[in-house]
PDBML (XML) file of the C-alpha atoms, coordinates in Angstrom:
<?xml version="1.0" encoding="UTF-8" ?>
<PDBx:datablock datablockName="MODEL"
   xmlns:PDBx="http://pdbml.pdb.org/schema/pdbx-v50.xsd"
   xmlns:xsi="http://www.w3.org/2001/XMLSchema-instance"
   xsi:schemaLocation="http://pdbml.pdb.org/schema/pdbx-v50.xsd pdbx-v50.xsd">
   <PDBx:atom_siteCategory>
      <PDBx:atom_site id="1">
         <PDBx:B_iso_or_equiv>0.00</PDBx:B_iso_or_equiv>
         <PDBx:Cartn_x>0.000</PDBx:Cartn_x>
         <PDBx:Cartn_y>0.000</PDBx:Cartn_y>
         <PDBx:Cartn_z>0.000</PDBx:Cartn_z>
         <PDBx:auth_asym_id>A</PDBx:auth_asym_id>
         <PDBx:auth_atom_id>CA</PDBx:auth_atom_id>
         <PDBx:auth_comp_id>UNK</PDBx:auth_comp_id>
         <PDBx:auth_seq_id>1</PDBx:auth_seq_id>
         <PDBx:group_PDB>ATOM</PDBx:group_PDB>
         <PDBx:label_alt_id xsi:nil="true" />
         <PDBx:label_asym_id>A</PDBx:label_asym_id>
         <PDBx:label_atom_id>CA</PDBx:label_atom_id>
         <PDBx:label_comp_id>UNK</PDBx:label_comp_id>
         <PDBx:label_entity_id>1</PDBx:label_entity_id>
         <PDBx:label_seq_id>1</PDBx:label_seq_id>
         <PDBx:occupancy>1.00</PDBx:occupancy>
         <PDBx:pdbx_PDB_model_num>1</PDBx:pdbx_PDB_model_num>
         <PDBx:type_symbol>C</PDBx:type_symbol>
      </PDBx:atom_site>
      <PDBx:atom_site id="2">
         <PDBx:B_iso_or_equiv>0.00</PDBx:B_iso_or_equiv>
         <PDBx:Cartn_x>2.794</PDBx:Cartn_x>
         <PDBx:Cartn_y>2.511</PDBx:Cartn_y>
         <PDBx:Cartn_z>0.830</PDBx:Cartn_z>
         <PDBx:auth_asym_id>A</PDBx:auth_asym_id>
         <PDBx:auth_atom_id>CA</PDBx:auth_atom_id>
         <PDBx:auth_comp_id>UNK</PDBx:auth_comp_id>
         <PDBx:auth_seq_id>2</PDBx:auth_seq_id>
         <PDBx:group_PDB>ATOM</PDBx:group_PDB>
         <PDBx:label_alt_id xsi:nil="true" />
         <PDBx:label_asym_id>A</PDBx:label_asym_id>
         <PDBx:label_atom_id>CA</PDBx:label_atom_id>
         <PDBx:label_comp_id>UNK</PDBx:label_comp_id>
         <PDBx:label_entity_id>1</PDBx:label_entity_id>
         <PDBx:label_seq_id>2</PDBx:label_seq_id>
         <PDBx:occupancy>1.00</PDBx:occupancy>
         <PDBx:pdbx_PDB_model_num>1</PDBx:pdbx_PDB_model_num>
         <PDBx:type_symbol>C</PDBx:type_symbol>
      </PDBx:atom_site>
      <PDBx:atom_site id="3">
         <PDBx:B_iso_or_equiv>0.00</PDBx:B_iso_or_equiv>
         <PDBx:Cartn_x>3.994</PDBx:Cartn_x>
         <PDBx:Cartn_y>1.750</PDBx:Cartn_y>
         <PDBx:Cartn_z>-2.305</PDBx:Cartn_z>
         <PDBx:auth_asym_id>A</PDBx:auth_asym_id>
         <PDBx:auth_atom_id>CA</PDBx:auth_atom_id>
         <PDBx:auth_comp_id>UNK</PDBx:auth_comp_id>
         <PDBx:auth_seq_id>3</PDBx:auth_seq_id>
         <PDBx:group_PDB>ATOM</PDBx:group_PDB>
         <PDBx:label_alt_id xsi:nil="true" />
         <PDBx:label_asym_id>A</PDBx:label_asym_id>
         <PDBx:label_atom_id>CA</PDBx:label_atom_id>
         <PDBx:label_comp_id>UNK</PDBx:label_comp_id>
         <PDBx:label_entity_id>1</PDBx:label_entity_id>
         <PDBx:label_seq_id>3</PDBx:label_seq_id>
         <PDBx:occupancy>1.00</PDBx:occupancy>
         <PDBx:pdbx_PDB_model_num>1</PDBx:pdbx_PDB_model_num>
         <PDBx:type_symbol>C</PDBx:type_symbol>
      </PDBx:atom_site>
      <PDBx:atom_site id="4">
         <PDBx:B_iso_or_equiv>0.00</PDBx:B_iso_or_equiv>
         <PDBx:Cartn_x>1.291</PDBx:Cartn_x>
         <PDBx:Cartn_y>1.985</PDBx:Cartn_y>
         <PDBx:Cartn_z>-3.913</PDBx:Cartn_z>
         <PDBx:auth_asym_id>A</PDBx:auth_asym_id>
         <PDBx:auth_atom_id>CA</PDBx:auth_atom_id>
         <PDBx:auth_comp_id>UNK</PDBx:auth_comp_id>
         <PDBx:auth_seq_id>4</PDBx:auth_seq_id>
         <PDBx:group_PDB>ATOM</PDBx:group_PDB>
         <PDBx:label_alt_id xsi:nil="true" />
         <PDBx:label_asym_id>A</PDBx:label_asym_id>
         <PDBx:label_atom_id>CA</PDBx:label_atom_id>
         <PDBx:label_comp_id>UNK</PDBx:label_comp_id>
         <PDBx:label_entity_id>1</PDBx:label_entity_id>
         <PDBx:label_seq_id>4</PDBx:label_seq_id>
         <PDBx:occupancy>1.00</PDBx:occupancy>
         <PDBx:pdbx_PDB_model_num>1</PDBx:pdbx_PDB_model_num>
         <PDBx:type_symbol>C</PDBx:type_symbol>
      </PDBx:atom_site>
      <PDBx:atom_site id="5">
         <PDBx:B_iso_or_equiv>0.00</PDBx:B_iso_or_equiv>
         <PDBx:Cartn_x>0.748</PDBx:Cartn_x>
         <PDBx:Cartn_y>5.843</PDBx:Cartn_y>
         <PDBx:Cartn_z>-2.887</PDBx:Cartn_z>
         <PDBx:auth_asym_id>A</PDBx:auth_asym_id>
         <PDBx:auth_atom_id>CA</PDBx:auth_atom_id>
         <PDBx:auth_comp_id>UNK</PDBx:auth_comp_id>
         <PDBx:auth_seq_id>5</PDBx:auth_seq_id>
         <PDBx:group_PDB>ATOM</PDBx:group_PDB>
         <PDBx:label_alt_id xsi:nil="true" />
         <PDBx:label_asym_id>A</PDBx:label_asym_id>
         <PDBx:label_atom_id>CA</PDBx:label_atom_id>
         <PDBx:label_comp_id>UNK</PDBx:label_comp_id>
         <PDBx:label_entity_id>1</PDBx:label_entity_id>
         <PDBx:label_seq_id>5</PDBx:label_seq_id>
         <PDBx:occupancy>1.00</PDBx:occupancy>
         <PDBx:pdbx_PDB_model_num>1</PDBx:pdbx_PDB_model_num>
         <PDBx:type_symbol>C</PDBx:type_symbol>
      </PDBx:atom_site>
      <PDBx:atom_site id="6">
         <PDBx:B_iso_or_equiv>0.00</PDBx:B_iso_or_equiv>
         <PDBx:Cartn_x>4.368</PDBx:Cartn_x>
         <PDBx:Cartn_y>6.775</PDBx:Cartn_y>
         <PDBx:Cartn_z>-4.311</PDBx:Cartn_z>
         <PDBx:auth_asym_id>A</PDBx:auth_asym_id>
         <PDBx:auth_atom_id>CA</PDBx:auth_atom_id>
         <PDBx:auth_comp_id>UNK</PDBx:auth_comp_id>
         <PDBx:auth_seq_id>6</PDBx:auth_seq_id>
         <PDBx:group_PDB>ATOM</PDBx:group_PDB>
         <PDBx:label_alt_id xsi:nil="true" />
         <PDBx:label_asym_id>A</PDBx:label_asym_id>
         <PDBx:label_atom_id>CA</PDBx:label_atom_id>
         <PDBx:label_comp_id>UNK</PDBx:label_comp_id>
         <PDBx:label_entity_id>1</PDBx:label_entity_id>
         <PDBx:label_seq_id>6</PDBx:label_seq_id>
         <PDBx:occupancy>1.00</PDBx:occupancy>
         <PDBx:pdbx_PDB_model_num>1</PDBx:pdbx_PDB_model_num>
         <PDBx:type_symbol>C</PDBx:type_symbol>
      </PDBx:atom_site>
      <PDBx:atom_site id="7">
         <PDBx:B_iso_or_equiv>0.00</PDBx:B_iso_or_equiv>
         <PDBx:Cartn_x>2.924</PDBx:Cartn_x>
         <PDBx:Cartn_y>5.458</PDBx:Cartn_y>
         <PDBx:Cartn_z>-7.709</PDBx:Cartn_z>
         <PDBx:auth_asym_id>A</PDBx:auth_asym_id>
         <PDBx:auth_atom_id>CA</PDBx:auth_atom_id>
         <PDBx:auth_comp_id>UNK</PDBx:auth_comp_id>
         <PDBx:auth_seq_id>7</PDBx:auth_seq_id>
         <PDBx:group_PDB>ATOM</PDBx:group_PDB>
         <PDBx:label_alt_id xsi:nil="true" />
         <PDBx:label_asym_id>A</PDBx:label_asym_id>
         <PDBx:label_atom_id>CA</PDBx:label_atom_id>
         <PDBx:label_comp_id>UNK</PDBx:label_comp_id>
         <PDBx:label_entity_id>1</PDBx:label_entity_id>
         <PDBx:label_seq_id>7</PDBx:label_seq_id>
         <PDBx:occupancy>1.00</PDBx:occupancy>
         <PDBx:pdbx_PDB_model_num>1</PDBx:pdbx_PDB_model_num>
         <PDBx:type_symbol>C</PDBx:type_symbol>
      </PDBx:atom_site>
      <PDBx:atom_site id="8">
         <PDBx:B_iso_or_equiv>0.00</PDBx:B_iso_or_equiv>
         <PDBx:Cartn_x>-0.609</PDBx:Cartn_x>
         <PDBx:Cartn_y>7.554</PDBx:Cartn_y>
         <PDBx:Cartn_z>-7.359</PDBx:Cartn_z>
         <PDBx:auth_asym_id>A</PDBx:auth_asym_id>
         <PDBx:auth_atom_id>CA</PDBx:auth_atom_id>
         <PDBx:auth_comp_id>UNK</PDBx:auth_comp_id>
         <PDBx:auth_seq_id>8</PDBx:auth_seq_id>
         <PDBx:group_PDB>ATOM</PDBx:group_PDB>
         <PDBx:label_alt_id xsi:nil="true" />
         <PDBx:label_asym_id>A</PDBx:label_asym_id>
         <PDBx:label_atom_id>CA</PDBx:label_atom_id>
         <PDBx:label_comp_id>UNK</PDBx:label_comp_id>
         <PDBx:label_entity_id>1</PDBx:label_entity_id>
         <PDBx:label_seq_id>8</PDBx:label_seq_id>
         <PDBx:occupancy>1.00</PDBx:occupancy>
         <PDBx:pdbx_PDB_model_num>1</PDBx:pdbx_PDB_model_num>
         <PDBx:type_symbol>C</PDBx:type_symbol>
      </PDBx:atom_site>
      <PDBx:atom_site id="9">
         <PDBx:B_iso_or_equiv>0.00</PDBx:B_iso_or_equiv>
         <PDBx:Cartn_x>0.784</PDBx:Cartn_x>
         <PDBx:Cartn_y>10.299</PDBx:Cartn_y>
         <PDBx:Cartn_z>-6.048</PDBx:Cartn_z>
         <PDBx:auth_asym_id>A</PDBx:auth_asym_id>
         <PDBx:auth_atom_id>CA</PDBx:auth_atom_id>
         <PDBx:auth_comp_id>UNK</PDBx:auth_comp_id>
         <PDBx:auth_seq_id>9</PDBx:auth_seq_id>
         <PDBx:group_PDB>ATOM</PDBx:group_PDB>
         <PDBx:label_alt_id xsi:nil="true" />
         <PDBx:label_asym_id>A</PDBx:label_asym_id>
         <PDBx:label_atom_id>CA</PDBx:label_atom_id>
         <PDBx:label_comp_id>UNK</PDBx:label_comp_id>
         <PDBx:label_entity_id>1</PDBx:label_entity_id>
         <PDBx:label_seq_id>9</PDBx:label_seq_id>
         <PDBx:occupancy>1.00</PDBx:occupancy>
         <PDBx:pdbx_PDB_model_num>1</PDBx:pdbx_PDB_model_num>
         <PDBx:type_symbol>C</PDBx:type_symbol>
      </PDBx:atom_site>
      <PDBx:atom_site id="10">
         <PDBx:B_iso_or_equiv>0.00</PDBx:B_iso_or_equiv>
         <PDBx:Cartn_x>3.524</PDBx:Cartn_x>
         <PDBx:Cartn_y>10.469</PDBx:Cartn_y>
         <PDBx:Cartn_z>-9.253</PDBx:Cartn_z>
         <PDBx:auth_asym_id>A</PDBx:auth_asym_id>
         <PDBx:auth_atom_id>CA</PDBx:auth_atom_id>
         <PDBx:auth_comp_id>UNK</PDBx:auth_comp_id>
         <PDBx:auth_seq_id>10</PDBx:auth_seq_id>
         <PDBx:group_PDB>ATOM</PDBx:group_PDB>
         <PDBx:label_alt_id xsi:nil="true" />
         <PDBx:label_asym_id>A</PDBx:label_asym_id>
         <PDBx:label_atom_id>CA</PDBx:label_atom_id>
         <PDBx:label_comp_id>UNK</PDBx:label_comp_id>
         <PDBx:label_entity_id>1</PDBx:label_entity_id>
         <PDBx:label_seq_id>10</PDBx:label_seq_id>
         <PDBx:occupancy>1.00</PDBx:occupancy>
         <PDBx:pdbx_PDB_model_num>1</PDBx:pdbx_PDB_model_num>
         <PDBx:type_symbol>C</PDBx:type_symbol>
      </PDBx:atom_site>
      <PDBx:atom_site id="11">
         <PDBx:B_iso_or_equiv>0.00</PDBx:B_iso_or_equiv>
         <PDBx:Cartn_x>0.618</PDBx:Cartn_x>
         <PDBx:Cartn_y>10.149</PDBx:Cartn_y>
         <PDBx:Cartn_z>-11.224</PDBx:Cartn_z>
         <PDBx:auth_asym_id>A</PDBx:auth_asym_id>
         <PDBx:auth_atom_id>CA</PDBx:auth_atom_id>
         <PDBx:auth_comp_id>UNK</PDBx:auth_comp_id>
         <PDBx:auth_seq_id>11</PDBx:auth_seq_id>
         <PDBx:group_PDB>ATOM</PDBx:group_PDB>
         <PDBx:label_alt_id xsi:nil="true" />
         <PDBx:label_asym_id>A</PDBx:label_asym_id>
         <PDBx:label_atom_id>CA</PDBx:label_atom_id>
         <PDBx:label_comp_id>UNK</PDBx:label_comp_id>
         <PDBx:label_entity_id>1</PDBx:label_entity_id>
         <PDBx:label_seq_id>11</PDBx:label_seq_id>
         <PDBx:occupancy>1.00</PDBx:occupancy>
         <PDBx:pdbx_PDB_model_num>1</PDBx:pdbx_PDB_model_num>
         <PDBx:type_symbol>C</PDBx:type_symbol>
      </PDBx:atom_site>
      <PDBx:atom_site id="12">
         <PDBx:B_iso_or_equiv>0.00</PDBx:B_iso_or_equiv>
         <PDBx:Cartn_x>-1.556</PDBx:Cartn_x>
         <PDBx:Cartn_y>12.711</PDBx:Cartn_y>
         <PDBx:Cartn_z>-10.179</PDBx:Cartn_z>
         <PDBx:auth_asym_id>A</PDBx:auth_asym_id>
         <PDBx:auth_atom_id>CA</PDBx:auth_atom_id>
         <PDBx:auth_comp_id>UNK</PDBx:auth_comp_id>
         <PDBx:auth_seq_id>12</PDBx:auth_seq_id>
         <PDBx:group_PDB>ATOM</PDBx:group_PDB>
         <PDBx:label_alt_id xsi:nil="true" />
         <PDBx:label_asym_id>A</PDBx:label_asym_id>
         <PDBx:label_atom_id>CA</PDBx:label_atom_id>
         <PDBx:label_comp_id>UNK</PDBx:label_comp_id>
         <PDBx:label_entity_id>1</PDBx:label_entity_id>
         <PDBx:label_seq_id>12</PDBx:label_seq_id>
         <PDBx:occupancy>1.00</PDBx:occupancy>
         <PDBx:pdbx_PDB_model_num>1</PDBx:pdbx_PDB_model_num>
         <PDBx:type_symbol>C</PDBx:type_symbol>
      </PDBx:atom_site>
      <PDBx:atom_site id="13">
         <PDBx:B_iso_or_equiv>0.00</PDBx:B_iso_or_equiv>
         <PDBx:Cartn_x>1.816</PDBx:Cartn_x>
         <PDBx:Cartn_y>15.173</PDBx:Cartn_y>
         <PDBx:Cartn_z>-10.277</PDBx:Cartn_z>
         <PDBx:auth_asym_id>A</PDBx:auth_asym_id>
         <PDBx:auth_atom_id>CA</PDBx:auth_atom_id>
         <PDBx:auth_comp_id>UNK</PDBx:auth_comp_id>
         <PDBx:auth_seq_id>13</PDBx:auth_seq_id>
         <PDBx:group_PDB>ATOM</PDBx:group_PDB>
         <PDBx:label_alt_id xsi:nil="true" />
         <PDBx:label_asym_id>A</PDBx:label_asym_id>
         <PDBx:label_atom_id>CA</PDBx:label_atom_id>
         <PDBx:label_comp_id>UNK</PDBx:label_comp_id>
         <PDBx:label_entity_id>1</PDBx:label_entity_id>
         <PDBx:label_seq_id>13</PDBx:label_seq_id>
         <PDBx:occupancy>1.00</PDBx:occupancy>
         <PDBx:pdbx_PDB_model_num>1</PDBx:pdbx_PDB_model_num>
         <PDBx:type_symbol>C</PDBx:type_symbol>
      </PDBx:atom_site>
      <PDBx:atom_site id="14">
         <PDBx:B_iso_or_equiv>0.00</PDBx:B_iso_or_equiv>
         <PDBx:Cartn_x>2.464</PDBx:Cartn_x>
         <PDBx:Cartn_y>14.226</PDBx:Cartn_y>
         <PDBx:Cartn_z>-13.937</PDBx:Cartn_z>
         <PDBx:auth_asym_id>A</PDBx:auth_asym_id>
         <PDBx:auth_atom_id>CA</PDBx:auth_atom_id>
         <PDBx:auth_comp_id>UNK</PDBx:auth_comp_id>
         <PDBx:auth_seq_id>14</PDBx:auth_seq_id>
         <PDBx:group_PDB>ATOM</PDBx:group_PDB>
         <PDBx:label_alt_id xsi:nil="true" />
         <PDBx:label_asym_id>A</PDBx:label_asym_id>
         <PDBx:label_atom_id>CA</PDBx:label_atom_id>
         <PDBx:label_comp_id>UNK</PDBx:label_comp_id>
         <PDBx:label_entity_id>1</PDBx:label_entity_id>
         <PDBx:label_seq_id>14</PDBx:label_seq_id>
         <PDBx:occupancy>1.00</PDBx:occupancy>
         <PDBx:pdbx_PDB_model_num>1</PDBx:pdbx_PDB_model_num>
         <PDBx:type_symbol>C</PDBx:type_symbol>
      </PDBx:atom_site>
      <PDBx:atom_site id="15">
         <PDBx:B_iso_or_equiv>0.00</PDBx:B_iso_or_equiv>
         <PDBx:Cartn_x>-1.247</PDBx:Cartn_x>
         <PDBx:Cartn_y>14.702</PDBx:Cartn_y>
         <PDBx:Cartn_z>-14.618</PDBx:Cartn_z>
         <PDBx:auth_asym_id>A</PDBx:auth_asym_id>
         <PDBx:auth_atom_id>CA</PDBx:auth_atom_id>
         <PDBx:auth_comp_id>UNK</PDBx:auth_comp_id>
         <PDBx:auth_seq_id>15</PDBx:auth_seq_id>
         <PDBx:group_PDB>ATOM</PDBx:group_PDB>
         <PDBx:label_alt_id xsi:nil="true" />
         <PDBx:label_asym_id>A</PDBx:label_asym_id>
         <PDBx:label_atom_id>CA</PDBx:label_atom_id>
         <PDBx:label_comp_id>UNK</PDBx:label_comp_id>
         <PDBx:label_entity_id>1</PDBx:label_entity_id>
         <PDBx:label_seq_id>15</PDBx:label_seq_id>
         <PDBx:occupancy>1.00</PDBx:occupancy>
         <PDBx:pdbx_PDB_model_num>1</PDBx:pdbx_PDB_model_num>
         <PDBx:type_symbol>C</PDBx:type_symbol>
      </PDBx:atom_site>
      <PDBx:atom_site id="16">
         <PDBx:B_iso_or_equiv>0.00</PDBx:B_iso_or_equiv>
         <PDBx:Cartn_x>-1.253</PDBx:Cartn_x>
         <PDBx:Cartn_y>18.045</PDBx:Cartn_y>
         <PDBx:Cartn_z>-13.096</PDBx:Cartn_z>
         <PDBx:auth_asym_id>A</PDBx:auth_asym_id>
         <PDBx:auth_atom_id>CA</PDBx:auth_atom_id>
         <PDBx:auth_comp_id>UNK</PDBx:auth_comp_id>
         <PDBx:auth_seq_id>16</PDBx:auth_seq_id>
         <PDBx:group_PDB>ATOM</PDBx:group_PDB>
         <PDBx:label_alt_id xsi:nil="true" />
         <PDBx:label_asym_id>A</PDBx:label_asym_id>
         <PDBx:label_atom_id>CA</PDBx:label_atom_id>
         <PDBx:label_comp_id>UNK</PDBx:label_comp_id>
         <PDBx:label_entity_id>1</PDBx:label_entity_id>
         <PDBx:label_seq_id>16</PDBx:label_seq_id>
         <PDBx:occupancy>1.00</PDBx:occupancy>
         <PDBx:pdbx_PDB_model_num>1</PDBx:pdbx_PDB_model_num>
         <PDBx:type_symbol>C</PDBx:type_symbol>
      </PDBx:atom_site>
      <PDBx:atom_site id="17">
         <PDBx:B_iso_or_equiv>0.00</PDBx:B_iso_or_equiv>
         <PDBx:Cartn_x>1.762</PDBx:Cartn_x>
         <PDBx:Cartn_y>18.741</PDBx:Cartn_y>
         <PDBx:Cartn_z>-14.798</PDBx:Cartn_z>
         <PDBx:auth_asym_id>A</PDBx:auth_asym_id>
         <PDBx:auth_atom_id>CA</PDBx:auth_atom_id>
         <PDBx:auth_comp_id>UNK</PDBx:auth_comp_id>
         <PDBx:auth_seq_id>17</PDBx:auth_seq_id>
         <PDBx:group_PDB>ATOM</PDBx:group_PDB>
         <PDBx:label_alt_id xsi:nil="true" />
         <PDBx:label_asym_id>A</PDBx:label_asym_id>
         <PDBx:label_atom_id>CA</PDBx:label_atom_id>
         <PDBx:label_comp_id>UNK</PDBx:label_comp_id>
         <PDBx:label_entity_id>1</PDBx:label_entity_id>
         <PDBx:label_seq_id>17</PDBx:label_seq_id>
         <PDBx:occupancy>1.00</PDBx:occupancy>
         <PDBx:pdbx_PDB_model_num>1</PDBx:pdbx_PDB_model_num>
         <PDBx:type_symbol>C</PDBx:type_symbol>
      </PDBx:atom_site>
      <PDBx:atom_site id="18">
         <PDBx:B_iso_or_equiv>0.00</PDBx:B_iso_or_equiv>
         <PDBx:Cartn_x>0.245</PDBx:Cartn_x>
         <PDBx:Cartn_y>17.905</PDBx:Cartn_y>
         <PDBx:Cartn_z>-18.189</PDBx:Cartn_z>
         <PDBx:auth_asym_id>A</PDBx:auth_asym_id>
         <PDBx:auth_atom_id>CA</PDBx:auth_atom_id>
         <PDBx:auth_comp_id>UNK</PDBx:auth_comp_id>
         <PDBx:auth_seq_id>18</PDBx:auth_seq_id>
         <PDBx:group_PDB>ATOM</PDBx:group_PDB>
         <PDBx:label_alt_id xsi:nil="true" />
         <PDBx:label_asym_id>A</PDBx:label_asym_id>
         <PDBx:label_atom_id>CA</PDBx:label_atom_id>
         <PDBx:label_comp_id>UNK</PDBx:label_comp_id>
         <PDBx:label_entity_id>1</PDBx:label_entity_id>
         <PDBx:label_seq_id>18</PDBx:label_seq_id>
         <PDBx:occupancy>1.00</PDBx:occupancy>
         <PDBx:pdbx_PDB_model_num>1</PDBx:pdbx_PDB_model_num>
         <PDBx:type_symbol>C</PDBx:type_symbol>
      </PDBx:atom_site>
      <PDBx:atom_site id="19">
         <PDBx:B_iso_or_equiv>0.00</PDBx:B_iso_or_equiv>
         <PDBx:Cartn_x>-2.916</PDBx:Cartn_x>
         <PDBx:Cartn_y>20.147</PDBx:Cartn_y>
         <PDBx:Cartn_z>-17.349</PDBx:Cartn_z>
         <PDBx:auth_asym_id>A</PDBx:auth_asym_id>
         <PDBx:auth_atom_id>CA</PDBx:auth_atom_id>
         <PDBx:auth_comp_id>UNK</PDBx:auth_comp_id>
         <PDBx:auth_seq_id>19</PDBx:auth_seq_id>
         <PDBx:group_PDB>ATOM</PDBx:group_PDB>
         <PDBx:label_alt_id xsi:nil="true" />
         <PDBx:label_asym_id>A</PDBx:label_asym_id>
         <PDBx:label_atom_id>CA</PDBx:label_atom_id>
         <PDBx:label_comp_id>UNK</PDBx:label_comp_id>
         <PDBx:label_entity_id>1</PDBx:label_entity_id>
         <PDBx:label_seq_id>19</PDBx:label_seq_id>
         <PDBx:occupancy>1.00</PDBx:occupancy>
         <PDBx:pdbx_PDB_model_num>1</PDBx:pdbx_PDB_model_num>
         <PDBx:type_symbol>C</PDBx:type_symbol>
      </PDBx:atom_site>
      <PDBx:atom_site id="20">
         <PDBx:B_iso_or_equiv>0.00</PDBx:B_iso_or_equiv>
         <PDBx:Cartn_x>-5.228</PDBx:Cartn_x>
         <PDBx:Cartn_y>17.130</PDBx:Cartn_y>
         <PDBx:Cartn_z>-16.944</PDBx:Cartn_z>
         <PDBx:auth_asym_id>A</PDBx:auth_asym_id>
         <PDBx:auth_atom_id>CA</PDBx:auth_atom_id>
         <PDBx:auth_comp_id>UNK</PDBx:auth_comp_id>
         <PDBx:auth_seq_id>20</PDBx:auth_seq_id>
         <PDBx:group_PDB>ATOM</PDBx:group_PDB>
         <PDBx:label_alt_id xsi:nil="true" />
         <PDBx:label_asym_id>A</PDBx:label_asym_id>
         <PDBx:label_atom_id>CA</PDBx:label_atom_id>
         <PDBx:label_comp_id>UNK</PDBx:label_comp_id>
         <PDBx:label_entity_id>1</PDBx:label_entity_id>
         <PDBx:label_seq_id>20</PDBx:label_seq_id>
         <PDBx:occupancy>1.00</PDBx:occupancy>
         <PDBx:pdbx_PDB_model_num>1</PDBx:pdbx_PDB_model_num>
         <PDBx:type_symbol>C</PDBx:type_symbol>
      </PDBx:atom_site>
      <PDBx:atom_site id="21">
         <PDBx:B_iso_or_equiv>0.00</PDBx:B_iso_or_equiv>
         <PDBx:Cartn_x>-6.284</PDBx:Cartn_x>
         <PDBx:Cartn_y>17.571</PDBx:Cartn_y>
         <PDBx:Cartn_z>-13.360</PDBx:Cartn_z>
         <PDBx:auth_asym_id>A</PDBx:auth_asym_id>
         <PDBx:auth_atom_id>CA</PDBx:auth_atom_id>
         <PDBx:auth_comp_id>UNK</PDBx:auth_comp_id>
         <PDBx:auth_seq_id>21</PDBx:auth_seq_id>
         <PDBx:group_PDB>ATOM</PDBx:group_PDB>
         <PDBx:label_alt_id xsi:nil="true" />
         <PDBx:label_asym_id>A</PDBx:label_asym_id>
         <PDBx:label_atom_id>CA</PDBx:label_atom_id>
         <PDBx:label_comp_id>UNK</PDBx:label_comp_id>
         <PDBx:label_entity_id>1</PDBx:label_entity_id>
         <PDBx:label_seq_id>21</PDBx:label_seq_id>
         <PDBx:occupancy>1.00</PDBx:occupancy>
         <PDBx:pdbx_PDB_model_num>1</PDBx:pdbx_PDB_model_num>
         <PDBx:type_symbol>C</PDBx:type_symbol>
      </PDBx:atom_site>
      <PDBx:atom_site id="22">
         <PDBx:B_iso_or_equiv>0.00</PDBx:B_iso_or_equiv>
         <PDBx:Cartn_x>-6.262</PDBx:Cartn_x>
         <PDBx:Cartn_y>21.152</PDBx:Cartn_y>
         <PDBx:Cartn_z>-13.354</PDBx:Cartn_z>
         <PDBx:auth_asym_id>A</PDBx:auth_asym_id>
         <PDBx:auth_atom_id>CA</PDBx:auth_atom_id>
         <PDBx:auth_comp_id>UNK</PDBx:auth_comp_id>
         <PDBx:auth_seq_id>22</PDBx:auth_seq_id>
         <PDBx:group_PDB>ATOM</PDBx:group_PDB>
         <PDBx:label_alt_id xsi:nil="true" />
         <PDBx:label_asym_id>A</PDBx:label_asym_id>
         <PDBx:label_atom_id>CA</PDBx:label_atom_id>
         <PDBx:label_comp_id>UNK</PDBx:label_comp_id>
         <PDBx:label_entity_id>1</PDBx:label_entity_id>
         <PDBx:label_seq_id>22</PDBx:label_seq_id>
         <PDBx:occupancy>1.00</PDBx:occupancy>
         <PDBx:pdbx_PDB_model_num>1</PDBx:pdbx_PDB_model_num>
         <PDBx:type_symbol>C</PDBx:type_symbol>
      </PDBx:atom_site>
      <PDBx:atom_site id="23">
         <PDBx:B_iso_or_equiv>0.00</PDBx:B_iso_or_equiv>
         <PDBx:Cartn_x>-8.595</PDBx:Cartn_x>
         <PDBx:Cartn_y>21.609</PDBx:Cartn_y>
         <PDBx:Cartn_z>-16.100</PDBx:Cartn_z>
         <PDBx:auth_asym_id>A</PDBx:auth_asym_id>
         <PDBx:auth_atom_id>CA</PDBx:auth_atom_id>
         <PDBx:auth_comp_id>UNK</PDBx:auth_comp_id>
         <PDBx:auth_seq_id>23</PDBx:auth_seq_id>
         <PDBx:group_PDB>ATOM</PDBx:group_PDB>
         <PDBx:label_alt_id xsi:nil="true" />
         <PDBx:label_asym_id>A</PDBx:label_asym_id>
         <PDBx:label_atom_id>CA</PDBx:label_atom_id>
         <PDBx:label_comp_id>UNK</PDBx:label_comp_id>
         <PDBx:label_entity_id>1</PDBx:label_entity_id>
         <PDBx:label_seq_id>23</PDBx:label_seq_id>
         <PDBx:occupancy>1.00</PDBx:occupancy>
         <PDBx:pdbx_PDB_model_num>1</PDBx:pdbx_PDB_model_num>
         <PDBx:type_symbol>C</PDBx:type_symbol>
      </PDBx:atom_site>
      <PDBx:atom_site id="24">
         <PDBx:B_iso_or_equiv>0.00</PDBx:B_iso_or_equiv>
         <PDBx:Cartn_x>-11.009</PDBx:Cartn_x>
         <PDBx:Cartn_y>19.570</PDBx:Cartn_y>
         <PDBx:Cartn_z>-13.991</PDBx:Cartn_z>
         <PDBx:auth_asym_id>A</PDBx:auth_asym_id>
         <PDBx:auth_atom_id>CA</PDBx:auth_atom_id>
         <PDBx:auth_comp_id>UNK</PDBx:auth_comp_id>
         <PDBx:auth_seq_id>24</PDBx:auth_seq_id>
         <PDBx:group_PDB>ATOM</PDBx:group_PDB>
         <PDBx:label_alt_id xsi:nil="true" />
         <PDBx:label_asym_id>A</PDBx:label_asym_id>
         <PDBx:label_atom_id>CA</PDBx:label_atom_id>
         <PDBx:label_comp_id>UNK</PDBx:label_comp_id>
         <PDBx:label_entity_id>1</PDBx:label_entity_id>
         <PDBx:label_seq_id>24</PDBx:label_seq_id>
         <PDBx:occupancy>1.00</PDBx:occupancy>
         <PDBx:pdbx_PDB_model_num>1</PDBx:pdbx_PDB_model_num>
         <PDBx:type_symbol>C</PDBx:type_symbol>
      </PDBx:atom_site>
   </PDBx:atom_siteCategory>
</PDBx:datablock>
């Protein structure tokens, strides 16, 4: 599970950093 998080949480930063999440 802790490993897990380090995976979603790079995910969510490259996301962002593409403009994906914070368009939505």
């Amino acid at each position: 599970r802790a490993v897990d998080r380090v995976f979603e949480v790079l995910e969510l930063k490259k996301k962002a950093t593409n403009g994906q999440l914070l368009q939505r």
